[in-house]
PDB file of N, CA and C in Angstrom:
ATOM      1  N   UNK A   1     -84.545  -7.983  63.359  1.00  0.00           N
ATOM      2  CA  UNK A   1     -83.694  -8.588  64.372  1.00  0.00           C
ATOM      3  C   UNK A   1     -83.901 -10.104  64.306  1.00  0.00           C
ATOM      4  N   UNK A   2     -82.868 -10.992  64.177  1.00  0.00           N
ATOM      5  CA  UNK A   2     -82.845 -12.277  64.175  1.00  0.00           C
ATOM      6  C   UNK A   2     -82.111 -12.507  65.568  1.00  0.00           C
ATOM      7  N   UNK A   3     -82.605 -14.067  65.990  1.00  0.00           N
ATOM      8  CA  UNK A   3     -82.400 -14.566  67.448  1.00  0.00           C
ATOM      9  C   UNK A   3     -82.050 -15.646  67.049  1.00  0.00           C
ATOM     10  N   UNK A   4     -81.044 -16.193  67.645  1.00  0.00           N
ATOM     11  CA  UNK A   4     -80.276 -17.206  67.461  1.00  0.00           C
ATOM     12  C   UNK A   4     -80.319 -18.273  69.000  1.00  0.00           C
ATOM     13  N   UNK A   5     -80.205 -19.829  68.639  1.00  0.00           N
ATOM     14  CA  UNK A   5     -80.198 -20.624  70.057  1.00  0.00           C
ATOM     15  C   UNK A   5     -79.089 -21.779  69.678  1.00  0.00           C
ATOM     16  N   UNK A   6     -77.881 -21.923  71.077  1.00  0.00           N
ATOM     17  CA  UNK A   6     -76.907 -22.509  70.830  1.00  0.00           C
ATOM     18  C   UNK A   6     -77.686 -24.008  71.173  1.00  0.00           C
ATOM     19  N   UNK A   7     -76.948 -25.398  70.641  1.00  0.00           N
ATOM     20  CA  UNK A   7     -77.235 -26.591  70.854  1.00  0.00           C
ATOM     21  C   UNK A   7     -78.220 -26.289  72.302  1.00  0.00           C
ATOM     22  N   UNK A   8     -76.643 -25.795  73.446  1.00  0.00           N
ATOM     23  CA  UNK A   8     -77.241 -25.946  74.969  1.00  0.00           C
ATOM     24  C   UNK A   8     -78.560 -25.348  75.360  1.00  0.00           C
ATOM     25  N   UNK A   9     -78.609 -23.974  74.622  1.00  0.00           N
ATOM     26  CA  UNK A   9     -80.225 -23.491  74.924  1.00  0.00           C
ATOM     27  C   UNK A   9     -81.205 -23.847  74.538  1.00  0.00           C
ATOM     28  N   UNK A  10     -81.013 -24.785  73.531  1.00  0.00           N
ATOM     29  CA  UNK A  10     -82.037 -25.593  72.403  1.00  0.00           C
ATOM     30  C   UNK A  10     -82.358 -26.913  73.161  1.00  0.00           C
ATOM     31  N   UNK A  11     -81.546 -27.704  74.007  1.00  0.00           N
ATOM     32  CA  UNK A  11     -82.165 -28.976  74.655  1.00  0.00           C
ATOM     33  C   UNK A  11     -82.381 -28.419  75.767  1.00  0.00           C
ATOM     34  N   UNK A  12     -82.392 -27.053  76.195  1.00  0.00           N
ATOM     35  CA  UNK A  12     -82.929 -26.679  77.565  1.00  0.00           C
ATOM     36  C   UNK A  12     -84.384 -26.324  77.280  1.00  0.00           C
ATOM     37  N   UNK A  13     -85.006 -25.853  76.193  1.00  0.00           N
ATOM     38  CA  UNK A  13     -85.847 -25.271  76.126  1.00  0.00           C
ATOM     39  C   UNK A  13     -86.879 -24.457  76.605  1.00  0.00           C
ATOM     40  N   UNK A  14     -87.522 -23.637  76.716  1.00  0.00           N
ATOM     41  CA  UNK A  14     -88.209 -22.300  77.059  1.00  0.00           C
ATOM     42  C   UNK A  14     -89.299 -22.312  77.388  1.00  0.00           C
ATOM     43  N   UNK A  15     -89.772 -21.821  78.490  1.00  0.00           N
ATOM     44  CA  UNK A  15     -91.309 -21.564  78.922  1.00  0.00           C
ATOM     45  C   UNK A  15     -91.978 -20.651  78.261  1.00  0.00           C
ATOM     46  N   UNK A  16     -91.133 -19.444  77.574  1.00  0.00           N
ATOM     47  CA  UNK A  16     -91.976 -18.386  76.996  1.00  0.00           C
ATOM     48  C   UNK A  16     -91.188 -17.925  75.911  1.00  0.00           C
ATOM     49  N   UNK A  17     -90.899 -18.251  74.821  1.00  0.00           N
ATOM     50  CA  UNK A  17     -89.921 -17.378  73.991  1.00  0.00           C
ATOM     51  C   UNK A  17     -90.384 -16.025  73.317  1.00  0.00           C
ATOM     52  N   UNK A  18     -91.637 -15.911  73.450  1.00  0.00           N
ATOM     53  CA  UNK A  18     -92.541 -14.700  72.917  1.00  0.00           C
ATOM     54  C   UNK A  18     -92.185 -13.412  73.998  1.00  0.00           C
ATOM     55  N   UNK A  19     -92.350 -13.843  74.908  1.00  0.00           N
ATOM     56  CA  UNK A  19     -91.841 -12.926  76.245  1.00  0.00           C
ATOM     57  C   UNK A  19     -90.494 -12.768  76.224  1.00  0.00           C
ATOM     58  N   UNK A  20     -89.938 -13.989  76.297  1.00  0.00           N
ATOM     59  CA  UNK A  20     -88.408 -13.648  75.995  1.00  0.00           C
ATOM     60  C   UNK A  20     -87.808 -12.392  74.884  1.00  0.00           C
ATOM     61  N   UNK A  21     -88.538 -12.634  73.802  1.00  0.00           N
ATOM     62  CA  UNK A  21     -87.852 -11.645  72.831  1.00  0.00           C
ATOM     63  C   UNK A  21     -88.523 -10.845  72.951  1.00  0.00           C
ATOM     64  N   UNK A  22     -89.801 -10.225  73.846  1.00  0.00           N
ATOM     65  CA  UNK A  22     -90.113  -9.366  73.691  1.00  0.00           C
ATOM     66  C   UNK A  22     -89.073  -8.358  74.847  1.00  0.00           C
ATOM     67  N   UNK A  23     -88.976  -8.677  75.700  1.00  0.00           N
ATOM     68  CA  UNK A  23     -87.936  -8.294  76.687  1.00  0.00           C
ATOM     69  C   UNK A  23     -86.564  -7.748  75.940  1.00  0.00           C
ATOM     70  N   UNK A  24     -85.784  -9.052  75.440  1.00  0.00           N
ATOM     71  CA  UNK A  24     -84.607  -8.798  74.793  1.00  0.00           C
ATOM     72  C   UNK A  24     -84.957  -7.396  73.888  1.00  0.00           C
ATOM     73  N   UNK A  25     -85.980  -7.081  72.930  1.00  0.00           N
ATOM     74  CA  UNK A  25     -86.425  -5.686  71.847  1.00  0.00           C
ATOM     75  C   UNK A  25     -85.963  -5.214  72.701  1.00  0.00           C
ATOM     76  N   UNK A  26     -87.073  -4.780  73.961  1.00  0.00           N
ATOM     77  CA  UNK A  26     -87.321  -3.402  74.545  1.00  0.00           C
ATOM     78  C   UNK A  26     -85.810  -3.094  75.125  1.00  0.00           C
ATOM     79  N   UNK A  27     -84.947  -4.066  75.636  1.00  0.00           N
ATOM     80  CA  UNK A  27     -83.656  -3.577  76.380  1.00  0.00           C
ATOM     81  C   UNK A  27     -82.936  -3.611  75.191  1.00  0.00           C
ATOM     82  N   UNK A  28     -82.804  -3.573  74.030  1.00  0.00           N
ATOM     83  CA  UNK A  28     -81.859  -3.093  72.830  1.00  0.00           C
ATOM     84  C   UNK A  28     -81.910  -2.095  72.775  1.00  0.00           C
ATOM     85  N   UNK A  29     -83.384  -1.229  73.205  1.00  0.00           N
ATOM     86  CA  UNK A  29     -83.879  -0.203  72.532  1.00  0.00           C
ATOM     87  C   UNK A  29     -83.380   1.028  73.806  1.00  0.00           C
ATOM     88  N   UNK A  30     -82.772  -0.055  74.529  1.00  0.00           N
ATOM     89  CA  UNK A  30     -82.267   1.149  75.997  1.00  0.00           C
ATOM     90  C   UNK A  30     -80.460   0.508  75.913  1.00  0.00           C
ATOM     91  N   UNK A  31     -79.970  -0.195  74.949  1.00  0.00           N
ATOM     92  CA  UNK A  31     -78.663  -0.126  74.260  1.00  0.00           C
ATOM     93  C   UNK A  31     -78.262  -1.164  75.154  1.00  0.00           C
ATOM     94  N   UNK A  32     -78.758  -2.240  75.660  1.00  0.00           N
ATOM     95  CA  UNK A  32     -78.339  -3.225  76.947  1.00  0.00           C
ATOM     96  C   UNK A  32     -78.205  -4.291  75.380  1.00  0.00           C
ATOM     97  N   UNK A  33     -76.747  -4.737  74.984  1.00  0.00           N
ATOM     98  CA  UNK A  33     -76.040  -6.076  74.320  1.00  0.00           C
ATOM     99  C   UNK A  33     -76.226  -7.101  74.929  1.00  0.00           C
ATOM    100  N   UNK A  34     -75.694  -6.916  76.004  1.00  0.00           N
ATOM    101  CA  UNK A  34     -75.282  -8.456  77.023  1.00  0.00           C
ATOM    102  C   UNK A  34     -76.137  -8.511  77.807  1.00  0.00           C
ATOM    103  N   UNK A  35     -77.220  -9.629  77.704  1.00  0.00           N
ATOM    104  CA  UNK A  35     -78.212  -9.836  78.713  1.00  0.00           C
ATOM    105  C   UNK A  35     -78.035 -10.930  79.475  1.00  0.00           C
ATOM    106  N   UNK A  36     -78.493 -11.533  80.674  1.00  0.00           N
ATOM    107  CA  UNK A  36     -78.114 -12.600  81.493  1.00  0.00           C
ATOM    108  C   UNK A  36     -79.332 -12.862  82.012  1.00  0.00           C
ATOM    109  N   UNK A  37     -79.889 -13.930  81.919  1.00  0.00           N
ATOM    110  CA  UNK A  37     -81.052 -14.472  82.595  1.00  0.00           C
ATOM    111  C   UNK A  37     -80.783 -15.277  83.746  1.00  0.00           C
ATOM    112  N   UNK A  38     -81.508 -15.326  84.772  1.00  0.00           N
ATOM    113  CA  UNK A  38     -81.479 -15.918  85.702  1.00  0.00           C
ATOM    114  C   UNK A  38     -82.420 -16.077  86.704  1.00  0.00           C
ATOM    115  N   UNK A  39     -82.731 -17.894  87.329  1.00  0.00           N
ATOM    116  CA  UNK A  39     -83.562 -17.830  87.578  1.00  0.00           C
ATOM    117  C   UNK A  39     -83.568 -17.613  89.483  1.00  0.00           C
ATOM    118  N   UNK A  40     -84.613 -17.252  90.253  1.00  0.00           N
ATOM    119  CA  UNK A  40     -83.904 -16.307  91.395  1.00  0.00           C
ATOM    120  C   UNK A  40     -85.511 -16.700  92.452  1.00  0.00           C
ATOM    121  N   UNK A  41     -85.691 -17.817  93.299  1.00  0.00           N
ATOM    122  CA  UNK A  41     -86.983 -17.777  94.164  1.00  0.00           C
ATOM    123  C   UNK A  41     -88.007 -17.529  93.558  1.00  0.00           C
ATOM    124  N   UNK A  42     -88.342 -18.249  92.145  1.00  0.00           N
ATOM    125  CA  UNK A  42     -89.140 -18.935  91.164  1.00  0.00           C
ATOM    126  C   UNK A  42     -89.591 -17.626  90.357  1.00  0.00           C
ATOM    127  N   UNK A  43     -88.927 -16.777  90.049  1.00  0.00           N
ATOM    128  CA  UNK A  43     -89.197 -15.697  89.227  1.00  0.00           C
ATOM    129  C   UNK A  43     -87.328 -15.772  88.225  1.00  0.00           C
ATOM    130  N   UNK A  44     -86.950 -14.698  87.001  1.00  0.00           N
ATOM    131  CA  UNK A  44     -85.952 -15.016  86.432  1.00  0.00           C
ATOM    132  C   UNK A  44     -85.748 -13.223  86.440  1.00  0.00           C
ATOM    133  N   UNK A  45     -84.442 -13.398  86.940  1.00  0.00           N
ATOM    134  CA  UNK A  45     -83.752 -12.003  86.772  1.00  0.00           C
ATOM    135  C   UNK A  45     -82.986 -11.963  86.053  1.00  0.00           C
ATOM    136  N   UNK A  46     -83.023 -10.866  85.202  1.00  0.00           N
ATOM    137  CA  UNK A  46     -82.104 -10.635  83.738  1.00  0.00           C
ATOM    138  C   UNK A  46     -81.282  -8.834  84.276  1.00  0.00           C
ATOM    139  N   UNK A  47     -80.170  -9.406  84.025  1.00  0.00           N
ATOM    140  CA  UNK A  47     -79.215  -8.505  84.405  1.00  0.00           C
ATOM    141  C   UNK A  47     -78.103  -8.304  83.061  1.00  0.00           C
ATOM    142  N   UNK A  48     -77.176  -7.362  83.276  1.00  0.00           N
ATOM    143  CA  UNK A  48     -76.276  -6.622  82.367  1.00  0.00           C
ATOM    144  C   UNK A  48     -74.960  -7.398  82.352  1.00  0.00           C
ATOM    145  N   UNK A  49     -75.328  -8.647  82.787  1.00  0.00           N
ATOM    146  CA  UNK A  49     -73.789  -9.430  83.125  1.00  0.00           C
ATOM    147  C   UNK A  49     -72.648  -9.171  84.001  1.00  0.00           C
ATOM    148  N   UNK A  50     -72.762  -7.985  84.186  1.00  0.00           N
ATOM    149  CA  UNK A  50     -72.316  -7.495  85.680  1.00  0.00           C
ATOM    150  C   UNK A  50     -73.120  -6.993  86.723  1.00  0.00           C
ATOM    151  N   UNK A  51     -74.026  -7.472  86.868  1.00  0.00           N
ATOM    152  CA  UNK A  51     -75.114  -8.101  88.065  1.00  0.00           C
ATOM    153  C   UNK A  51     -75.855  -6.566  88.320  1.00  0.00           C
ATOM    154  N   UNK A  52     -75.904  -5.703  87.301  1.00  0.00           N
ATOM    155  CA  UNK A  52     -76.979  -4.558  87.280  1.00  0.00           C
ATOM    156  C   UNK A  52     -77.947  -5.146  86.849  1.00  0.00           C
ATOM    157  N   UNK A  53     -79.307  -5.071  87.647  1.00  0.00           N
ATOM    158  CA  UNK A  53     -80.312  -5.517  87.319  1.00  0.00           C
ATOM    159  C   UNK A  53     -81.216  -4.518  86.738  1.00  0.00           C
ATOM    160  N   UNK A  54     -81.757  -5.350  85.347  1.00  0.00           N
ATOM    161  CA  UNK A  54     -82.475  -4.634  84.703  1.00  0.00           C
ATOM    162  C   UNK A  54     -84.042  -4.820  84.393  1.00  0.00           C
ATOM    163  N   UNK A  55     -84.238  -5.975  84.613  1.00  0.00           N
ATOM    164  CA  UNK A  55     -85.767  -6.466  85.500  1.00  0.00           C
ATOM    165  C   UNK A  55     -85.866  -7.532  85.812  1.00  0.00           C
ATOM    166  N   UNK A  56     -87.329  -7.802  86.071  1.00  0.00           N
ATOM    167  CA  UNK A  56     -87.712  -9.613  86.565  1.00  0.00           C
ATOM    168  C   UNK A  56     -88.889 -10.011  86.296  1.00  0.00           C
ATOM    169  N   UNK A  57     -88.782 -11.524  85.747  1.00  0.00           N
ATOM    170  CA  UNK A  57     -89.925 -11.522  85.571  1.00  0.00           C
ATOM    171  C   UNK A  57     -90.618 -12.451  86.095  1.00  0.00           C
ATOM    172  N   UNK A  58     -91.785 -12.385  86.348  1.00  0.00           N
ATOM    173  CA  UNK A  58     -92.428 -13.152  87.731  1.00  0.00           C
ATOM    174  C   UNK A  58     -92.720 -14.309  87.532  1.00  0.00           C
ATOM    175  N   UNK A  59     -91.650 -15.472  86.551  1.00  0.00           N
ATOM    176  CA  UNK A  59     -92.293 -16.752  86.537  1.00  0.00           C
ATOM    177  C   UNK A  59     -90.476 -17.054  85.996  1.00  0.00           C
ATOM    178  N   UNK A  60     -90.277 -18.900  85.680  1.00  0.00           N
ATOM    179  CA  UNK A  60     -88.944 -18.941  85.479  1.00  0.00           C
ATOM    180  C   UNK A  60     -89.466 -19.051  83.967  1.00  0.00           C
ATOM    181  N   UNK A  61     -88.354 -18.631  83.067  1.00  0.00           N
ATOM    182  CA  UNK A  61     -88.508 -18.666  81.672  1.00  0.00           C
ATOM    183  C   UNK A  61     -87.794 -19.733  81.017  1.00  0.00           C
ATOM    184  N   UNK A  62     -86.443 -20.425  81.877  1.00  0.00           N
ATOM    185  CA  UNK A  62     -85.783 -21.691  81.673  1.00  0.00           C
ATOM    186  C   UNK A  62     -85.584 -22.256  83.250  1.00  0.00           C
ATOM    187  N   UNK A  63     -85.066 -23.806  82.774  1.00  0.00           N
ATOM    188  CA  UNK A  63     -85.051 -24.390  83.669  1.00  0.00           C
ATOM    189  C   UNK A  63     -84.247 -23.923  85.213  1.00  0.00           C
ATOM    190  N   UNK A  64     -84.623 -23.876  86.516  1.00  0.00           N
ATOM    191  CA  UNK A  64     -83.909 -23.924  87.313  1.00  0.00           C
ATOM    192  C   UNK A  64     -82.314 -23.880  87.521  1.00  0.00           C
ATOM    193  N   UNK A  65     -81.525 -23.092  88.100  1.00  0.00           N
ATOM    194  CA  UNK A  65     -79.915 -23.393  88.106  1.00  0.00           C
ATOM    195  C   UNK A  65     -79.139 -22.951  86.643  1.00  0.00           C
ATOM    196  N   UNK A  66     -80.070 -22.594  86.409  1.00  0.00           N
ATOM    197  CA  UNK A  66     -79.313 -22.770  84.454  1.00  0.00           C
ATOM    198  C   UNK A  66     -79.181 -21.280  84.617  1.00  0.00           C
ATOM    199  N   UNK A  67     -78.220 -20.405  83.989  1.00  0.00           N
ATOM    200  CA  UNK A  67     -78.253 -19.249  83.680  1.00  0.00           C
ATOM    201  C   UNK A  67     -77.967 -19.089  81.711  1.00  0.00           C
ATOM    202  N   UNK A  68     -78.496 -18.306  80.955  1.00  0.00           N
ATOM    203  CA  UNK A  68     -78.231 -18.251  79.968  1.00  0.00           C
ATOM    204  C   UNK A  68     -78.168 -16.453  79.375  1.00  0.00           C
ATOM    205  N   UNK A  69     -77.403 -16.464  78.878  1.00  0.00           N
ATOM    206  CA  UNK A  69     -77.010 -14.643  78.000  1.00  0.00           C
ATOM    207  C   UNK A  69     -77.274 -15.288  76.932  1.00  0.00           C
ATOM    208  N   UNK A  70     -77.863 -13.362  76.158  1.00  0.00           N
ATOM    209  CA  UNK A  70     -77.811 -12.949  74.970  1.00  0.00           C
ATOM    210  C   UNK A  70     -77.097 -12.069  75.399  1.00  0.00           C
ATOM    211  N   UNK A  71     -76.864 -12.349  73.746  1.00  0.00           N
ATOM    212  CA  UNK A  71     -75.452 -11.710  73.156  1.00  0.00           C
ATOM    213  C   UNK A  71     -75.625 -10.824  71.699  1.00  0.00           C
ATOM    214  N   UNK A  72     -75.748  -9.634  71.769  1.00  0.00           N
ATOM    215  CA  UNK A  72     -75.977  -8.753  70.640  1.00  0.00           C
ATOM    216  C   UNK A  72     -74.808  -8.984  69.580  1.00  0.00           C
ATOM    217  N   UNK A  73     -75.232  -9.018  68.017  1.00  0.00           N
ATOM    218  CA  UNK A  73     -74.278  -9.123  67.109  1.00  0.00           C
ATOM    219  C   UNK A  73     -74.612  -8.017  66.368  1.00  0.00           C
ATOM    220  N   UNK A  74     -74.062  -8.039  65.051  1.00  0.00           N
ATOM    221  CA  UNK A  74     -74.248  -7.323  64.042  1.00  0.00           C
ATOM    222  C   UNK A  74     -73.125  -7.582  63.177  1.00  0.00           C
ATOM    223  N   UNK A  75     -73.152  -8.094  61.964  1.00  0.00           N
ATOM    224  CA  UNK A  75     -72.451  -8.561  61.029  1.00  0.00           C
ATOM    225  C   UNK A  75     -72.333  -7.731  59.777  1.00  0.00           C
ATOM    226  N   UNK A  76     -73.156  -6.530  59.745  1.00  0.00           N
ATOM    227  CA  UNK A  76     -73.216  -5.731  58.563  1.00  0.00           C
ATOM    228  C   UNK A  76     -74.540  -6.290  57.969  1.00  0.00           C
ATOM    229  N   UNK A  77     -75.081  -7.188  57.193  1.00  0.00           N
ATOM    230  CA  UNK A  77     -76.241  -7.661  57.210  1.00  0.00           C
ATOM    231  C   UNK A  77     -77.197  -7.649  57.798  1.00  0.00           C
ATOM    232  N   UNK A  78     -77.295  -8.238  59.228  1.00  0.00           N
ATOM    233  CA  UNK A  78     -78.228  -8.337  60.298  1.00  0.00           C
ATOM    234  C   UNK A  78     -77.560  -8.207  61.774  1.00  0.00           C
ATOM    235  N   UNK A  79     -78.885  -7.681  62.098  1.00  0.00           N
ATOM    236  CA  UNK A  79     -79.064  -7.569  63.686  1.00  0.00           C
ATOM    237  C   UNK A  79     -79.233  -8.714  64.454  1.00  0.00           C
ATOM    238  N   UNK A  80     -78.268  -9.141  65.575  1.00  0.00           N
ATOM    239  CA  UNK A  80     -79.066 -10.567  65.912  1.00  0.00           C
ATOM    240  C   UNK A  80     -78.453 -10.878  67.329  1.00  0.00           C
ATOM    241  N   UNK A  81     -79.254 -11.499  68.204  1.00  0.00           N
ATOM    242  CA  UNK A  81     -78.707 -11.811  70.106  1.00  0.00           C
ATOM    243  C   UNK A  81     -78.344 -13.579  69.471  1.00  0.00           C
ATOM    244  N   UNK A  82     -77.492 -13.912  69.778  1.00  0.00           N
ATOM    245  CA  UNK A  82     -77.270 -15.078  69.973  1.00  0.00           C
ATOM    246  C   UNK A  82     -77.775 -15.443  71.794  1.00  0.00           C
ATOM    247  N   UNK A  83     -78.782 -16.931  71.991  1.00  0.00           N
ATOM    248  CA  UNK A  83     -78.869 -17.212  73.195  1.00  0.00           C
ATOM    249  C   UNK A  83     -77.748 -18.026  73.576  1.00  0.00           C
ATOM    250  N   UNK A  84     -77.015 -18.373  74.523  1.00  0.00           N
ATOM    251  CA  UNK A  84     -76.289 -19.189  74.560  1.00  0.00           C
ATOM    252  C   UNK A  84     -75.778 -19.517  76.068  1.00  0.00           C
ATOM    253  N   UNK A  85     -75.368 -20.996  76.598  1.00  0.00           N
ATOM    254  CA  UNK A  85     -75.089 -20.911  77.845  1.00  0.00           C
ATOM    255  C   UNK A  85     -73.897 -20.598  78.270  1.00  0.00           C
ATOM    256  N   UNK A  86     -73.347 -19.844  79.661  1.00  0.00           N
ATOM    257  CA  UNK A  86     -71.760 -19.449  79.723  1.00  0.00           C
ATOM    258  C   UNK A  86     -70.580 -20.642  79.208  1.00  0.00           C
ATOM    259  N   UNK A  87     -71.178 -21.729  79.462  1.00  0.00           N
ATOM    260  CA  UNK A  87     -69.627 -22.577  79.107  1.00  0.00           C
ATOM    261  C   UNK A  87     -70.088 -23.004  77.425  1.00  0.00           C
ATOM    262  N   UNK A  88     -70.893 -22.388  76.813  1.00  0.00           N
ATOM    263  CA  UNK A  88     -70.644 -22.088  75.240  1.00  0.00           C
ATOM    264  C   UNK A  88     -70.105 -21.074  74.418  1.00  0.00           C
ATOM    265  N   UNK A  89     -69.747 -20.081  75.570  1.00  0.00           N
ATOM    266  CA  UNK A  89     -68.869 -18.698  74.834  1.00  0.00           C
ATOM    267  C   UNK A  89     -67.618 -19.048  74.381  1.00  0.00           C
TER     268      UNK A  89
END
């Protein structure tokens, strides 16, 4: 699985990206594509993009106010989440 980061998620940069992708695995592995991070009374809730929540995690992983999705691909080659912010879709 390759992980991909748009310009915008790249000058936002990450408190934990090890955690991050470890999260993103385990919810592939329960068939969740579209992930949504968000940060929520200093913890970050990651939801299904239509606001089913699928956990939280007890610290923010990006900056404040910012929300950012992965985005599951597959090109025939590789497996891969693009990170990216909503007004980069």
């Amino acid at each position: 699985m390759q992980f991909v980061t748009t310009p915008g998620v790249e000058r936002l940069g990450s408190r934990d990206w090890n955690l991050i992708i470890t999260i993103v695995t385990r919810l592939y592995q329960d068939n969740e594509y579209f992930l949504s991070f968000e940060a929520k009374t200093g913890n970050t809730v990651v939801t299904d993009g239509n606001e089913n929540h699928l956990c939280t995690i007890d610290k923010l992983i990006f900056p404040p106010y910012v929300k950012v999705w992965a985005i599951y691909g597959d090109d025939g080659n590789s497996k891969y989440y693009t990170f990216l912010l909503p007004e980069e879709y």
